[in-house]
N, C-alpha and C. Protein backbone atom coordinates (compact mmCIF):
# COMPACT_ATOMS: atom_id res chain seq x y z
N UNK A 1 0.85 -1.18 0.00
CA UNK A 1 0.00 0.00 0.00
C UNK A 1 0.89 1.24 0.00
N UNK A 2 0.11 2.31 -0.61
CA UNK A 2 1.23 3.55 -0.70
C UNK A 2 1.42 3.99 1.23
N UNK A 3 2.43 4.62 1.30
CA UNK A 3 2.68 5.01 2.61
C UNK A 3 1.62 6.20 3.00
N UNK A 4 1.12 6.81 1.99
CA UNK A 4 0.40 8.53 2.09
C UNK A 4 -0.58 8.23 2.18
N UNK A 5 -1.49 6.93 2.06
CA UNK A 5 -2.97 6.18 2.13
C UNK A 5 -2.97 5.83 3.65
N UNK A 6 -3.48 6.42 4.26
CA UNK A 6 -3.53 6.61 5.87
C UNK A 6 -5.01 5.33 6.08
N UNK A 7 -5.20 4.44 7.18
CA UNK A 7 -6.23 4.09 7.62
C UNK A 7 -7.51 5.16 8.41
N UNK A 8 -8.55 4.49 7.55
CA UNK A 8 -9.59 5.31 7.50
C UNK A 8 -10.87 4.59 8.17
N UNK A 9 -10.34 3.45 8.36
CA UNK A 9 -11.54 2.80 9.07
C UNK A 9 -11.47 2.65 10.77
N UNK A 10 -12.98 2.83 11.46
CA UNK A 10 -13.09 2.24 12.76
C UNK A 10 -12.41 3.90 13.64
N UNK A 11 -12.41 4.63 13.12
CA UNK A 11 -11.86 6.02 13.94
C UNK A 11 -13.27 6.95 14.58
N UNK A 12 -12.70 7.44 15.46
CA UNK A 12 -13.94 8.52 16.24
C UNK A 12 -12.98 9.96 15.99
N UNK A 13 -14.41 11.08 15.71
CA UNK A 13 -14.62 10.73 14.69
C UNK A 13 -14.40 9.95 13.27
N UNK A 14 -15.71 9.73 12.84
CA UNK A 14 -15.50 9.20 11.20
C UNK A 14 -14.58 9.81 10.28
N UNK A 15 -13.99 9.03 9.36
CA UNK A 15 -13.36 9.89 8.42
C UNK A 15 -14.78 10.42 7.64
N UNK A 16 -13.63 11.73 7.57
CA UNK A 16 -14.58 13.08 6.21
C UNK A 16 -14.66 12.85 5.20
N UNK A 17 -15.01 13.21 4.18
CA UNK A 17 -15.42 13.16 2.78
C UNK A 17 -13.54 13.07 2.34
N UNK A 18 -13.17 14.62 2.61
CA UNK A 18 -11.99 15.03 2.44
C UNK A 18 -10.95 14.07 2.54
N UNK A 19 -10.98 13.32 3.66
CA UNK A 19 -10.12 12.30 3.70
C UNK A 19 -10.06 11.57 3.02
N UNK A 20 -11.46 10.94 2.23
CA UNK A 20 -11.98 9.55 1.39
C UNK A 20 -10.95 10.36 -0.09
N UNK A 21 -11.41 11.94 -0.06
CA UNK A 21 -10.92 11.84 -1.39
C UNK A 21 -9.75 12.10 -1.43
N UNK A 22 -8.95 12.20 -0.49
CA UNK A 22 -7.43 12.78 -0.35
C UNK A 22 -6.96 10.93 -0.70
N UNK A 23 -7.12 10.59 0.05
CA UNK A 23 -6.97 8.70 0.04
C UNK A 23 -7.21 7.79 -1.22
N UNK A 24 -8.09 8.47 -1.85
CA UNK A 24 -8.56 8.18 -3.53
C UNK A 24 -7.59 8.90 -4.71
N UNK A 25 -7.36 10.12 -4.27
CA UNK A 25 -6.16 11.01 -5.25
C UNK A 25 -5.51 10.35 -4.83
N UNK A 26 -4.85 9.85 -3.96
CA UNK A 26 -3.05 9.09 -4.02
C UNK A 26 -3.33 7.86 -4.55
N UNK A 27 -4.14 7.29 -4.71
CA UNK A 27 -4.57 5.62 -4.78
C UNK A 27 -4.25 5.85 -6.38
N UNK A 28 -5.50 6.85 -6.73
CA UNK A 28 -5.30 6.86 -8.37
C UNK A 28 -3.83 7.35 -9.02
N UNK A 29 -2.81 8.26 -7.92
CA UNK A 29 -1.78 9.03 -8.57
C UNK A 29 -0.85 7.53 -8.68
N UNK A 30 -0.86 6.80 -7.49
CA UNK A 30 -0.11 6.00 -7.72
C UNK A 30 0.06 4.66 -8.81
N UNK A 31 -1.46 4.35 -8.99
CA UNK A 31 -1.45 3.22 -10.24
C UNK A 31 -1.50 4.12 -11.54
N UNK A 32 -1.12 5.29 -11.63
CA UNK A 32 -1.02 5.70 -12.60
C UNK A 32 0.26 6.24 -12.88
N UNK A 33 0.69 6.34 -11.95
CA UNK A 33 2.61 6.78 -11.96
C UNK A 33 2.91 8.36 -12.14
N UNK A 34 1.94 8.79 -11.93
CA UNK A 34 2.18 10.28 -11.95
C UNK A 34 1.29 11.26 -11.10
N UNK A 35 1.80 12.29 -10.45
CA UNK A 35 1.00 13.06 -9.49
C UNK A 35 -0.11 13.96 -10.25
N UNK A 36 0.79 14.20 -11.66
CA UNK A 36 0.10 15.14 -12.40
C UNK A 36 -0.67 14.76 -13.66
N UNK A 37 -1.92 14.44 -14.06
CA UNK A 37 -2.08 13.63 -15.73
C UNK A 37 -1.54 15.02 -16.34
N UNK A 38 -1.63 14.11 -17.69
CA UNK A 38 -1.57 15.48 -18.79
C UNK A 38 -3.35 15.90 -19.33
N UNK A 39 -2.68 16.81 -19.43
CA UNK A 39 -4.25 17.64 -19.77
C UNK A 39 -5.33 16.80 -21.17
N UNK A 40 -4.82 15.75 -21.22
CA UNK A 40 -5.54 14.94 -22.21
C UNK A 40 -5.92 13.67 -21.30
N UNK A 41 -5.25 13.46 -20.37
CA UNK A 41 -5.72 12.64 -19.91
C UNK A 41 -6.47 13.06 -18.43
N UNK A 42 -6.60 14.44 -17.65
CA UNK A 42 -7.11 14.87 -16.89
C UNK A 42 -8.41 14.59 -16.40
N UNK A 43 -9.66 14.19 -17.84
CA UNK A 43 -10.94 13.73 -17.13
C UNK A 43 -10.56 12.63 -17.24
N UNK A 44 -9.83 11.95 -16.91
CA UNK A 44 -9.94 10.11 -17.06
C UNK A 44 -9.24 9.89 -15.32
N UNK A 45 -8.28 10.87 -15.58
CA UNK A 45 -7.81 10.72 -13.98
C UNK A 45 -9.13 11.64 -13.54
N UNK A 46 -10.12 12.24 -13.06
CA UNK A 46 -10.78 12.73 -12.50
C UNK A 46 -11.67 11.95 -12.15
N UNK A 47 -12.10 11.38 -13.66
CA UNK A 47 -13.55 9.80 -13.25
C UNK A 47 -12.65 9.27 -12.20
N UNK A 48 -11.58 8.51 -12.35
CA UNK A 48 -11.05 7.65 -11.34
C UNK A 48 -11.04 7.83 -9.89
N UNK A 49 -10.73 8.98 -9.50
CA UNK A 49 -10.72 9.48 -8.24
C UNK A 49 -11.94 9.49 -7.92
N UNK A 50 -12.85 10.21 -8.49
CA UNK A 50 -14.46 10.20 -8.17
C UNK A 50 -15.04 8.39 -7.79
N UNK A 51 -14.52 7.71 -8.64
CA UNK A 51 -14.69 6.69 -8.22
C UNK A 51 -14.52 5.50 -7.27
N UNK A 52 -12.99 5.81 -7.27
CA UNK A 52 -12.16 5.16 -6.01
C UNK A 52 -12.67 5.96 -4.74
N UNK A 53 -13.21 6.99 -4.77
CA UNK A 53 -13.72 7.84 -3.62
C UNK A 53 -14.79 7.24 -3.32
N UNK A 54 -15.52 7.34 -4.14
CA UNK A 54 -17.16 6.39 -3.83
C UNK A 54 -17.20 5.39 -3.36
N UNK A 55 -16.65 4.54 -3.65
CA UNK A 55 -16.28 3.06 -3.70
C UNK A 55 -15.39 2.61 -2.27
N UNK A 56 -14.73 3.97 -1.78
CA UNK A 56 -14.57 3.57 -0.13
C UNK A 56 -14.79 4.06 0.48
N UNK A 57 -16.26 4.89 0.18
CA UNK A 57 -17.13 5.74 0.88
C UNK A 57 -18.19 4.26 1.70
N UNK A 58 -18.35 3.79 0.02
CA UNK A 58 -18.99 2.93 0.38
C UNK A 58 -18.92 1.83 1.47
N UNK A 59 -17.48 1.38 1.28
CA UNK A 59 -16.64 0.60 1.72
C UNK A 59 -16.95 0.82 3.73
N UNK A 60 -16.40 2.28 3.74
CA UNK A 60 -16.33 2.46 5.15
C UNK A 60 -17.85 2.42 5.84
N UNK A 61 -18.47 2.58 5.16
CA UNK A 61 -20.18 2.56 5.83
C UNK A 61 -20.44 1.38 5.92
N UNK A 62 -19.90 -0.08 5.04
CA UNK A 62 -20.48 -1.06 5.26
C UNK A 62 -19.92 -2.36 6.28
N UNK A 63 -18.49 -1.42 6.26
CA UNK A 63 -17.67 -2.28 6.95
C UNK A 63 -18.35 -2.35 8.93
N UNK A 64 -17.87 -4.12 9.43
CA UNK A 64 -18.34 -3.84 11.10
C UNK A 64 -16.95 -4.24 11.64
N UNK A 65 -17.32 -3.57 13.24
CA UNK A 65 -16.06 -4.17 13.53
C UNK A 65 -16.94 -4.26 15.19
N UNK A 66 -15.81 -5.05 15.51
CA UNK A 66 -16.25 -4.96 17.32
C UNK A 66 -15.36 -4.68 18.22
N UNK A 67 -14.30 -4.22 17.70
CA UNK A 67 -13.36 -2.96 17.90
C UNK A 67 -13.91 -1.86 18.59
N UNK A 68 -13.26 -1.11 19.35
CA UNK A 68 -14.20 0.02 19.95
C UNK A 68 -13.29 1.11 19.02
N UNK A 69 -14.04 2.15 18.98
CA UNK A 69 -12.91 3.12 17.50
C UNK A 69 -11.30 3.70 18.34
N UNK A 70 -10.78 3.95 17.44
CA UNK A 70 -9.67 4.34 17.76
C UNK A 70 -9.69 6.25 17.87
N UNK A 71 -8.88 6.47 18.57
CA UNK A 71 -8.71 8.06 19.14
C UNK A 71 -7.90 8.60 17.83
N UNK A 72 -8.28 9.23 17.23
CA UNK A 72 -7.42 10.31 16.50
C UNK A 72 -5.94 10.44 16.29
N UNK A 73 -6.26 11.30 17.70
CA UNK A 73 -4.78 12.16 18.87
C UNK A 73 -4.23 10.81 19.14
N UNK A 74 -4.14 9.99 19.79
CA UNK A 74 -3.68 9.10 20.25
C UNK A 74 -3.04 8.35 18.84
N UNK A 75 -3.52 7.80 17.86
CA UNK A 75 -2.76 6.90 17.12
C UNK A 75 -1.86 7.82 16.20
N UNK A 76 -2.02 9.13 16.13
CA UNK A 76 -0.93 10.18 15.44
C UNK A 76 0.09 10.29 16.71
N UNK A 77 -0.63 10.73 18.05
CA UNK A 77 1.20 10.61 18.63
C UNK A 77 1.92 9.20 19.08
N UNK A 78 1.06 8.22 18.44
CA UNK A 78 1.84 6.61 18.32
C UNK A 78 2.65 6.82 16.84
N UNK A 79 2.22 7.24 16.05
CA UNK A 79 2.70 6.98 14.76
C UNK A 79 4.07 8.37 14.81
N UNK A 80 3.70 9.28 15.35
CA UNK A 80 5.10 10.06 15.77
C UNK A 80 6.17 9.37 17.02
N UNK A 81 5.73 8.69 17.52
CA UNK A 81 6.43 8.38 18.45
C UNK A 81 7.43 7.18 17.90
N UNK A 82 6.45 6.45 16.67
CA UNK A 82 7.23 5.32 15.76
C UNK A 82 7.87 5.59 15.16
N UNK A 83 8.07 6.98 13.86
CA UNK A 83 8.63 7.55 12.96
C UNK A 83 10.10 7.96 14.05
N UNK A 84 9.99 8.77 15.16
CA UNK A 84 10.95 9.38 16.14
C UNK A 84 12.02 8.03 16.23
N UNK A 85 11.34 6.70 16.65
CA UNK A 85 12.19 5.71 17.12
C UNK A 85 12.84 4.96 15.72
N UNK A 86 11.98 5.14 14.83
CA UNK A 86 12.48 4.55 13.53
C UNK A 86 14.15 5.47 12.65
N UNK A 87 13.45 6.73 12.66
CA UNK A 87 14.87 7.69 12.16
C UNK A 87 15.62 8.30 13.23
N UNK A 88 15.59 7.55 14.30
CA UNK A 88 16.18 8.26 15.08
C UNK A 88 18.04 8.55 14.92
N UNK A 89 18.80 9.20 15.13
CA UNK A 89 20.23 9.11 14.33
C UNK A 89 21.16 8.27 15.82
């Protein structure tokens, strides 16, 4: 999975729209190998995103868990606290 595709499921709050589509632009930039289309290919990368967006819009509404959700704050200063111990010099 790309590293910039953050987990989106089972969080309090829900992920936002914003997130679904921030998570959908990298999904599509990456099987397509470029951040930027060319302007001929711009609505084709646009359907895609619109779609991959939908599609784990969908995804996250249908999914269950019996997990109790995860804190926000808490799994960002785990994931800083991992990055800190990982590059640490």
């Amino acid at each position: 999975m790309c590293r910039n595709i953050r987990q989106l499921h089972n969080f309090e709050p829900p992920a936002t729209s914003e997130e679904v589509q921030a998570a959908a632009l990298q999904y599509v930039r990456k099987v397509a190998g470029s951040t930027r289309p060319s302007v001929r290919n711009q609505e084709a990368f646009d359907r895609a995103v619109a779609a991959v967006a939908h599609a784990t819009q969908h995804l996250l509404e249908d999914l269950v868990t019996t997990a109790p959700p995860k804190d926000r704050e808490v799994e960002a200063a785990r994931a800083k606290e991992r990055s800190a111990r990982r590059f640490a010099s």
